[in-house]
PDB file of N, CA and C in Angstrom:
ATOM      1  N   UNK A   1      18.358 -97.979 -16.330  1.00  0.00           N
ATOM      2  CA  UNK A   1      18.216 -97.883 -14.895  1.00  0.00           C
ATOM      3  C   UNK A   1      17.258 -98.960 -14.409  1.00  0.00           C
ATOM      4  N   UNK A   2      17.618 -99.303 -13.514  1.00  0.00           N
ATOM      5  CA  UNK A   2      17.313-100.835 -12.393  1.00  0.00           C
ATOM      6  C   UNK A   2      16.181 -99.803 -11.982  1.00  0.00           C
ATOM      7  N   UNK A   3      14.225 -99.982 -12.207  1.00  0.00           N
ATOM      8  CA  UNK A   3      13.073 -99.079 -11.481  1.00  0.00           C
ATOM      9  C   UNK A   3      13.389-100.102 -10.127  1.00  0.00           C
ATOM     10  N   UNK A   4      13.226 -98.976  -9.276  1.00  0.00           N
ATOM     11  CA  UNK A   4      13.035 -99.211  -7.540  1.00  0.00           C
ATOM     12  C   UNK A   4      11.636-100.081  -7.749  1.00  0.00           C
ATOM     13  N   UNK A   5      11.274-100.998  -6.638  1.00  0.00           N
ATOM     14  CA  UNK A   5      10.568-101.612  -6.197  1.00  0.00           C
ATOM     15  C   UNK A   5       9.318-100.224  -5.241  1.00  0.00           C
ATOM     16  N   UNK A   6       8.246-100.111  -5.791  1.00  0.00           N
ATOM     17  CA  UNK A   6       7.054 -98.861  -5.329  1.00  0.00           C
ATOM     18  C   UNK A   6       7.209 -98.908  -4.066  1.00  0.00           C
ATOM     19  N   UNK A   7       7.270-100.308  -3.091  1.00  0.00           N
ATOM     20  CA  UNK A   7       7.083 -99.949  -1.334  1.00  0.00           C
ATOM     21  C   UNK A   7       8.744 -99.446  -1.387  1.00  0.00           C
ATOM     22  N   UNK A   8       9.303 -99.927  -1.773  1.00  0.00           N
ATOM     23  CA  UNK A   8      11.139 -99.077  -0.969  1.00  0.00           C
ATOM     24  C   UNK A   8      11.602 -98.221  -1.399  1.00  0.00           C
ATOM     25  N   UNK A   9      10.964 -97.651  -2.878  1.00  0.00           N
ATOM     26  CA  UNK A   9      10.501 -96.297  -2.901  1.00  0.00           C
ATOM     27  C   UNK A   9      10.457 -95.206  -1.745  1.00  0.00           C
ATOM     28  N   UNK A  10       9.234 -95.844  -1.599  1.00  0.00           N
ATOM     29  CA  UNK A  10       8.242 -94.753  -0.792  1.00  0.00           C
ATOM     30  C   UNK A  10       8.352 -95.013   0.624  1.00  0.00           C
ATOM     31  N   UNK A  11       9.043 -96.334   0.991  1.00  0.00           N
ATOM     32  CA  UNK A  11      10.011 -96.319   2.197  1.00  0.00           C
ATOM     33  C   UNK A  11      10.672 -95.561   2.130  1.00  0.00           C
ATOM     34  N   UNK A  12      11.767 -95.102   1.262  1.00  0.00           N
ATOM     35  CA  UNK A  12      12.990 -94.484   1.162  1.00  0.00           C
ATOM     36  C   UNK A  12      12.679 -92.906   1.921  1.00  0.00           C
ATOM     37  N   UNK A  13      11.665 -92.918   0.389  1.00  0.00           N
ATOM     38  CA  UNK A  13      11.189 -90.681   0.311  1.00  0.00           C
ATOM     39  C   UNK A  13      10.892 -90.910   2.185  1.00  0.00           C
ATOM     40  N   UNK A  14      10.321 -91.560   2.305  1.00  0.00           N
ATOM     41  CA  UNK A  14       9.400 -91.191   4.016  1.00  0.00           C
ATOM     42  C   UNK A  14      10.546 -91.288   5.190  1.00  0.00           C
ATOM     43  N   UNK A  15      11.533 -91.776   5.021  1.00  0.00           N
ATOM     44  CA  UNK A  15      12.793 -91.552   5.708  1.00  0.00           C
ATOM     45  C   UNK A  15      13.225 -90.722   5.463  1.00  0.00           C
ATOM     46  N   UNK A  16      13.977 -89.697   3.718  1.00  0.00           N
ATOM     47  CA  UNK A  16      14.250 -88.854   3.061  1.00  0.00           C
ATOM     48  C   UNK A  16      13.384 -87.413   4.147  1.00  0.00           C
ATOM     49  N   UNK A  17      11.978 -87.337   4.183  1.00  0.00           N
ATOM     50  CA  UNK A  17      10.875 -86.383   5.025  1.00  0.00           C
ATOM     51  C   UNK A  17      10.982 -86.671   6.554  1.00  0.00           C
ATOM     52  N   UNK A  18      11.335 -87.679   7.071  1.00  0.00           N
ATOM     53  CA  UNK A  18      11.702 -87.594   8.142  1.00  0.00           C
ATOM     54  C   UNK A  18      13.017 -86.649   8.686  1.00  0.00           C
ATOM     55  N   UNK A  19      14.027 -87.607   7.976  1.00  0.00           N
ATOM     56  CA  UNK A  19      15.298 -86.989   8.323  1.00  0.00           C
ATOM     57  C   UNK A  19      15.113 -85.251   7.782  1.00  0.00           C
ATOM     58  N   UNK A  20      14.936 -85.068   6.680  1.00  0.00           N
ATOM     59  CA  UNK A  20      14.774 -83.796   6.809  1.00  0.00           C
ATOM     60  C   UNK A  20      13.903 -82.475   7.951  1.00  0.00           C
ATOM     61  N   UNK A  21      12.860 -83.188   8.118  1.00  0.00           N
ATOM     62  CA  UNK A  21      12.167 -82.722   9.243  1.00  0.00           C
ATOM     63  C   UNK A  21      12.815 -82.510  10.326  1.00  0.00           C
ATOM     64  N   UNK A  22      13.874 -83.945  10.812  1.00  0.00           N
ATOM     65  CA  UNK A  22      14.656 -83.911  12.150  1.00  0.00           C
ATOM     66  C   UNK A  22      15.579 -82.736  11.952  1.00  0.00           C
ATOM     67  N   UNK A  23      15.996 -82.571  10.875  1.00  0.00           N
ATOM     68  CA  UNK A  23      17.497 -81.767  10.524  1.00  0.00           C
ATOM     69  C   UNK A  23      16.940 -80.227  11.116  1.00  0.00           C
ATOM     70  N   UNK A  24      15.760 -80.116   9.925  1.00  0.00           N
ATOM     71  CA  UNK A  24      14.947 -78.640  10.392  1.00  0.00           C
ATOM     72  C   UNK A  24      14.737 -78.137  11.584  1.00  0.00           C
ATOM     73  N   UNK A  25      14.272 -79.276  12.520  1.00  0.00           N
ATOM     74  CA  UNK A  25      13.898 -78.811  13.939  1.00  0.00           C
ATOM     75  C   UNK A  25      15.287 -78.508  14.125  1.00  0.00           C
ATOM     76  N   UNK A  26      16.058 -79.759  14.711  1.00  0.00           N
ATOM     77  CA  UNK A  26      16.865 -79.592  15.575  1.00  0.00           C
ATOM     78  C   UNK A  26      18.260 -80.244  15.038  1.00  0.00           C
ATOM     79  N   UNK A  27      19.004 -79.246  14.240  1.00  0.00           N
ATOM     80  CA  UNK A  27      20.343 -79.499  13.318  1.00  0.00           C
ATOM     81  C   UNK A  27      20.877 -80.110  14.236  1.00  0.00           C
ATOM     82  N   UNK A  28      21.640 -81.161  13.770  1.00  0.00           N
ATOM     83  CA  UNK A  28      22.684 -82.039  15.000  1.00  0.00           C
ATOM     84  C   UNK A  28      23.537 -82.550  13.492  1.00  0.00           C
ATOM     85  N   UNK A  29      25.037 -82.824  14.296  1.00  0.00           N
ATOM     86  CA  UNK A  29      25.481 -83.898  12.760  1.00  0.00           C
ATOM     87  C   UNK A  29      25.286 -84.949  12.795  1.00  0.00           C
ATOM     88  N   UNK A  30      24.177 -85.647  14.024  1.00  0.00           N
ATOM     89  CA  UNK A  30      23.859 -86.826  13.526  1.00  0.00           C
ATOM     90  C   UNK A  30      22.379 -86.565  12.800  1.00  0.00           C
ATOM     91  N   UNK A  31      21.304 -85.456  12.526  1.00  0.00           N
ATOM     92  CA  UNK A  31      20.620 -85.376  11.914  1.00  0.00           C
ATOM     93  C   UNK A  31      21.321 -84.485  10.230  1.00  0.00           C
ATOM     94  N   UNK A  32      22.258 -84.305  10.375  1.00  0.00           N
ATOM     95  CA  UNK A  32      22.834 -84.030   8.959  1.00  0.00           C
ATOM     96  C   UNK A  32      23.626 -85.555   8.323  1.00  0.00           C
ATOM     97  N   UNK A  33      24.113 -85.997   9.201  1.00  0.00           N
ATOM     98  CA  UNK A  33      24.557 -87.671   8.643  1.00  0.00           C
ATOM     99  C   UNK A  33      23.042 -88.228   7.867  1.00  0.00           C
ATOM    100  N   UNK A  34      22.266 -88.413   8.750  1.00  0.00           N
ATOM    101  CA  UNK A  34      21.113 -89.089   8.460  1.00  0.00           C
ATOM    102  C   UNK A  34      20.505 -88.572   7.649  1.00  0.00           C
ATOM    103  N   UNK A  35      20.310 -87.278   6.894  1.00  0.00           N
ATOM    104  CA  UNK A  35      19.662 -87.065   5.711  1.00  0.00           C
ATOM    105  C   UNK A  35      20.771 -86.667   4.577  1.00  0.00           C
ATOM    106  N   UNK A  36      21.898 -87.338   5.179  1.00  0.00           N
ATOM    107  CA  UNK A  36      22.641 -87.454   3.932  1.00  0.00           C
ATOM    108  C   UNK A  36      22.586 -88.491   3.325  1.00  0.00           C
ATOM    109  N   UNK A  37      22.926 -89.460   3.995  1.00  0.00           N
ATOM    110  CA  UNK A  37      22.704 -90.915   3.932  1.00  0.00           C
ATOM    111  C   UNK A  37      21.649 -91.161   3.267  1.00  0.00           C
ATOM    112  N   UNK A  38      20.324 -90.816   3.627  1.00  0.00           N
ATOM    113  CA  UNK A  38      19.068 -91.277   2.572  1.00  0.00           C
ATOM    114  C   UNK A  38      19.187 -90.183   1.632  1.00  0.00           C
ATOM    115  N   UNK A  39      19.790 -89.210   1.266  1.00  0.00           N
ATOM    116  CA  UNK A  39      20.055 -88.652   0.214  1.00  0.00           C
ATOM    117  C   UNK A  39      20.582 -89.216  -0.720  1.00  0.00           C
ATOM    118  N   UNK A  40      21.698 -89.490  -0.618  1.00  0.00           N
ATOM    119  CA  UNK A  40      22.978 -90.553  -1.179  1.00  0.00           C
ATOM    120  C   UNK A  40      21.168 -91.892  -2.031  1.00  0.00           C
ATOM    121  N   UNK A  41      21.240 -92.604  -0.787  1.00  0.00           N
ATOM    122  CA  UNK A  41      20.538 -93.380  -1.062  1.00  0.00           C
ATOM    123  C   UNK A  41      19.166 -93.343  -1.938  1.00  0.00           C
ATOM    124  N   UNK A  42      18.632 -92.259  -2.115  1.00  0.00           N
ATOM    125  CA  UNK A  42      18.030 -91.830  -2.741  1.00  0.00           C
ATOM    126  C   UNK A  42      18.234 -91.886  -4.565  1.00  0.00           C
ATOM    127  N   UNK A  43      19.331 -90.902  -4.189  1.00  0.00           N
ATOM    128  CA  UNK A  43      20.022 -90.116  -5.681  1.00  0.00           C
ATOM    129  C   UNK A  43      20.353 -91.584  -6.443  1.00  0.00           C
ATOM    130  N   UNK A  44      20.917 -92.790  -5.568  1.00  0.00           N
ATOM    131  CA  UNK A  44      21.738 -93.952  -6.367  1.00  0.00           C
ATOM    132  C   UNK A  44      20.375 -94.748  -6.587  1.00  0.00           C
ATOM    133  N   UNK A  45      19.451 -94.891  -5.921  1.00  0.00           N
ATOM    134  CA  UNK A  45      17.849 -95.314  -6.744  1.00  0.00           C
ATOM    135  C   UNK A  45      17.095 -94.905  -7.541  1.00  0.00           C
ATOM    136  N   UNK A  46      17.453 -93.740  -7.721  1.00  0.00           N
ATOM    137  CA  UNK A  46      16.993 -93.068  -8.865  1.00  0.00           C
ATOM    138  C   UNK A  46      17.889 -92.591 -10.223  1.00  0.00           C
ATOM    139  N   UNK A  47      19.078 -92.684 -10.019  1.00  0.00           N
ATOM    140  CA  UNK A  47      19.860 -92.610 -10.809  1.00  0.00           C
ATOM    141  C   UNK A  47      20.298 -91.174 -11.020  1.00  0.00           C
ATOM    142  N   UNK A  48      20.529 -90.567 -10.228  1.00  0.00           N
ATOM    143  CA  UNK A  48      20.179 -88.911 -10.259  1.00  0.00           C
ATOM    144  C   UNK A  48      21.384 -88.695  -9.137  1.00  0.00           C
ATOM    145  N   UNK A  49      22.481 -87.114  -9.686  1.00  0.00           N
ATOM    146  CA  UNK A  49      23.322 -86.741  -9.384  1.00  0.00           C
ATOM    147  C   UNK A  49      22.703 -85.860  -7.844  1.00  0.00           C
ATOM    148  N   UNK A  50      21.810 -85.277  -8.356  1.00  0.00           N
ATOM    149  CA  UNK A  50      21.279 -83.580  -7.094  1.00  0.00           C
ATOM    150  C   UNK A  50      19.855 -84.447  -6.502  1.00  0.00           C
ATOM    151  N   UNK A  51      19.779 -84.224  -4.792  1.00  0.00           N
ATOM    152  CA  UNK A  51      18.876 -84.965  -4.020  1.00  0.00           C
ATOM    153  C   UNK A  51      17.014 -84.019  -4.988  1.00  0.00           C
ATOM    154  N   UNK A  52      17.102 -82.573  -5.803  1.00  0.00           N
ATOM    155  CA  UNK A  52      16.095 -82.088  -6.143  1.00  0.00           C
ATOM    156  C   UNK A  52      15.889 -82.993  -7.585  1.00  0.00           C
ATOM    157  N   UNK A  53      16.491 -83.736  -7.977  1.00  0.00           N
ATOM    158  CA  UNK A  53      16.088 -84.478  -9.108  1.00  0.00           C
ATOM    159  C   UNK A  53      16.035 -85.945  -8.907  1.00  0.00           C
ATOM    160  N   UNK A  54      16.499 -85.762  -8.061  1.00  0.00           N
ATOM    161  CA  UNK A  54      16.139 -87.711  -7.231  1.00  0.00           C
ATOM    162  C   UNK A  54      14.696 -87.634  -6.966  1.00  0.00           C
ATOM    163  N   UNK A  55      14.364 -86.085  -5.804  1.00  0.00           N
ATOM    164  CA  UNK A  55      12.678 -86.524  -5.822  1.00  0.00           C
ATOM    165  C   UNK A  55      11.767 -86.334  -7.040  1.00  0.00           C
ATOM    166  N   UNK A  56      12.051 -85.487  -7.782  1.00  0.00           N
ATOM    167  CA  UNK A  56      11.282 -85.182  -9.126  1.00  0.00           C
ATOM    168  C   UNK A  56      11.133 -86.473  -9.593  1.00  0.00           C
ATOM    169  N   UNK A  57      12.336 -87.442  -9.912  1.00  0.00           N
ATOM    170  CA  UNK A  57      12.617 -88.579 -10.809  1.00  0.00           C
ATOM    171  C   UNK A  57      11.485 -89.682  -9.918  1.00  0.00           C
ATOM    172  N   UNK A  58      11.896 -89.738  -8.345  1.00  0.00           N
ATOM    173  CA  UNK A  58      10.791 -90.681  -7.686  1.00  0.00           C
ATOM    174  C   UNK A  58       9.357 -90.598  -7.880  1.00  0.00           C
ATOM    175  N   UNK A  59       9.188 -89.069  -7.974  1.00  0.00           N
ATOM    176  CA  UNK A  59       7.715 -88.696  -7.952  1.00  0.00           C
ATOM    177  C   UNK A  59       7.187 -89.421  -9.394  1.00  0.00           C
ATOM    178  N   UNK A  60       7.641 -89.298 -10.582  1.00  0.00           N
ATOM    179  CA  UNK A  60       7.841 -89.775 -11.795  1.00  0.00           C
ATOM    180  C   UNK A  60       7.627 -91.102 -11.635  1.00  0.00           C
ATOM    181  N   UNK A  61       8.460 -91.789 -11.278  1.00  0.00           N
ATOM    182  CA  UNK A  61       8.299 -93.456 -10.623  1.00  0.00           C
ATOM    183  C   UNK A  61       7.175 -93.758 -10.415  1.00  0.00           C
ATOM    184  N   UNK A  62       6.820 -93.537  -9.387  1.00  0.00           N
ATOM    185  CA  UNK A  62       5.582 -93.479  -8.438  1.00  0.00           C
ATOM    186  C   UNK A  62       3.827 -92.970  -9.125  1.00  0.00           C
ATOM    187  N   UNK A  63       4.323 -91.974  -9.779  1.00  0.00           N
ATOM    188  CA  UNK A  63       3.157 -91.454 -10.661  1.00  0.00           C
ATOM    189  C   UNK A  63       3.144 -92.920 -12.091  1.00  0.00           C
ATOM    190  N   UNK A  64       4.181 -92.903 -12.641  1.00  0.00           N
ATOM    191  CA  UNK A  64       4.042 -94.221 -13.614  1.00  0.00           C
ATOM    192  C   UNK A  64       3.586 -95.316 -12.931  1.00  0.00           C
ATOM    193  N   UNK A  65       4.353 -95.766 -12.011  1.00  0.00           N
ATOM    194  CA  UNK A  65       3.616 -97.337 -11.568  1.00  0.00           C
ATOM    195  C   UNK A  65       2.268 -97.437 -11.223  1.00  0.00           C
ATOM    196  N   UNK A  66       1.591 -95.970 -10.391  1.00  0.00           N
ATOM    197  CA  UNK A  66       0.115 -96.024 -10.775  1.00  0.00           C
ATOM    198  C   UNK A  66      -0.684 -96.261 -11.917  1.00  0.00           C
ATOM    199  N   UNK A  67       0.051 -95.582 -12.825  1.00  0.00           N
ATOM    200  CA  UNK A  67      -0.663 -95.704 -14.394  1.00  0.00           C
ATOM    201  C   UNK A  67      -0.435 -97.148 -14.826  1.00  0.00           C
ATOM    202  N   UNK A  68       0.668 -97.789 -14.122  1.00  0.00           N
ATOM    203  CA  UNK A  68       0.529 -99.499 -15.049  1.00  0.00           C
ATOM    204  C   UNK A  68      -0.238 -99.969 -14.223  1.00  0.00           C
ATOM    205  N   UNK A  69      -0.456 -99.903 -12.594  1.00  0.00           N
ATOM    206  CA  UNK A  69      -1.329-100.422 -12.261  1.00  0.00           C
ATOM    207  C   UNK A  69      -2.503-100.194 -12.488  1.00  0.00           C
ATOM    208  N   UNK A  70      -3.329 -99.226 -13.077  1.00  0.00           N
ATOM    209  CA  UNK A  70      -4.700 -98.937 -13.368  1.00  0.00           C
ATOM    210  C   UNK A  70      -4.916 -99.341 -14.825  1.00  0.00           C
ATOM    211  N   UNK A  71      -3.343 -99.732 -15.806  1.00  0.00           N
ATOM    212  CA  UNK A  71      -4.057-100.228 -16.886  1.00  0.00           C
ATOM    213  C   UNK A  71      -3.964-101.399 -16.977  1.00  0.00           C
ATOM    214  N   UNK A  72      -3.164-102.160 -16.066  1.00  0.00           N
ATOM    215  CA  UNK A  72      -2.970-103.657 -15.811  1.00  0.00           C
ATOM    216  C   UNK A  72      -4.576-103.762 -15.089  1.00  0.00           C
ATOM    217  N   UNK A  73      -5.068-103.017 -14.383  1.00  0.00           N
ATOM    218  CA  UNK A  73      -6.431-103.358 -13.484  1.00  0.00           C
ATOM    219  C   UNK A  73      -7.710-103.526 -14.433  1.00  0.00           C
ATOM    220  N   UNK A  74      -7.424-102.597 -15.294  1.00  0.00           N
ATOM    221  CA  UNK A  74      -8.473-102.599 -16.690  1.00  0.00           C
ATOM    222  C   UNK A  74      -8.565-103.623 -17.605  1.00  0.00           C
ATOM    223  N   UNK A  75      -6.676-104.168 -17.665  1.00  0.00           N
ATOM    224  CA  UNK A  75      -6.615-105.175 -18.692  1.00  0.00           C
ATOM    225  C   UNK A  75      -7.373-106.726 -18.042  1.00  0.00           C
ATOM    226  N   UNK A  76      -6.835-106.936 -16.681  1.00  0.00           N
ATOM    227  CA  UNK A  76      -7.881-108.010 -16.243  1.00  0.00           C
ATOM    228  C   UNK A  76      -9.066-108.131 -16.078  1.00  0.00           C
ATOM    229  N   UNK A  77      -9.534-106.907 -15.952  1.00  0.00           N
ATOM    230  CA  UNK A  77     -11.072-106.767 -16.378  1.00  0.00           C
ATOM    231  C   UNK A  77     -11.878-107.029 -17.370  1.00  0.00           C
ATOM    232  N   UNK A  78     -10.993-106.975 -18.561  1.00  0.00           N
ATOM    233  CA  UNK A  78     -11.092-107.028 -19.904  1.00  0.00           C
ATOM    234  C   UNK A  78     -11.161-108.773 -20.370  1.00  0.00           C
ATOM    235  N   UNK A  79     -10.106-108.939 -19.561  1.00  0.00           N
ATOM    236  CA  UNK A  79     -10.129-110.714 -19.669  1.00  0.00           C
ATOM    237  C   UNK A  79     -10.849-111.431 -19.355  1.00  0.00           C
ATOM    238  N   UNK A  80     -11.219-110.965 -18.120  1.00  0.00           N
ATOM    239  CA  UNK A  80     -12.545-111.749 -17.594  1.00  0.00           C
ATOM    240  C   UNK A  80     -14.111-111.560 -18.243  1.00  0.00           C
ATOM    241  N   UNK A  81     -14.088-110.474 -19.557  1.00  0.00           N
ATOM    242  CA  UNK A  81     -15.354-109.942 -19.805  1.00  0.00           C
ATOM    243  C   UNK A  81     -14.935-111.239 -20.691  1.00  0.00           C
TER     244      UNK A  81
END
């Protein structure tokens, strides 16, 4: 699997919480289009069939790329000592 890029990621999920939010208030089928759509879009960035394992899998993403960035942050630290 092709890892998502961390900002279009977390672009994505924050559209994903939007549209869902819109749907909640006020169901329309253009607020059910629209959190299908970043559903879809979701599931095919993450590689994941069901929109509840697309976010698990992002959260996963997102939690790893912190960890390379804090040991990539350590390792240049290290270089410069």
């Amino acid at each position: 699997m092709v890892v998502p890029a961390e900002n279009t990621l977390r672009t994505v999920l924050a559209r994903f919480a939007q549209a869902r939010i819109d749907h909640d208030i006020r169901p329309t089928g253009a607020t059910s289009r629209a959190l299908e759509d970043v559903s879809y879009t979701l599931c095919v960035m993450t590689g994941c069939q069901d929109i509840r394992d697309a976010l698990e899998t992002a959260d996963t993403l997102l939690a790893a790329g912190g960890n390379r960035q804090a040991s990539a942050g350590q390792h240049d630290k290290a270089l410069a000592a």
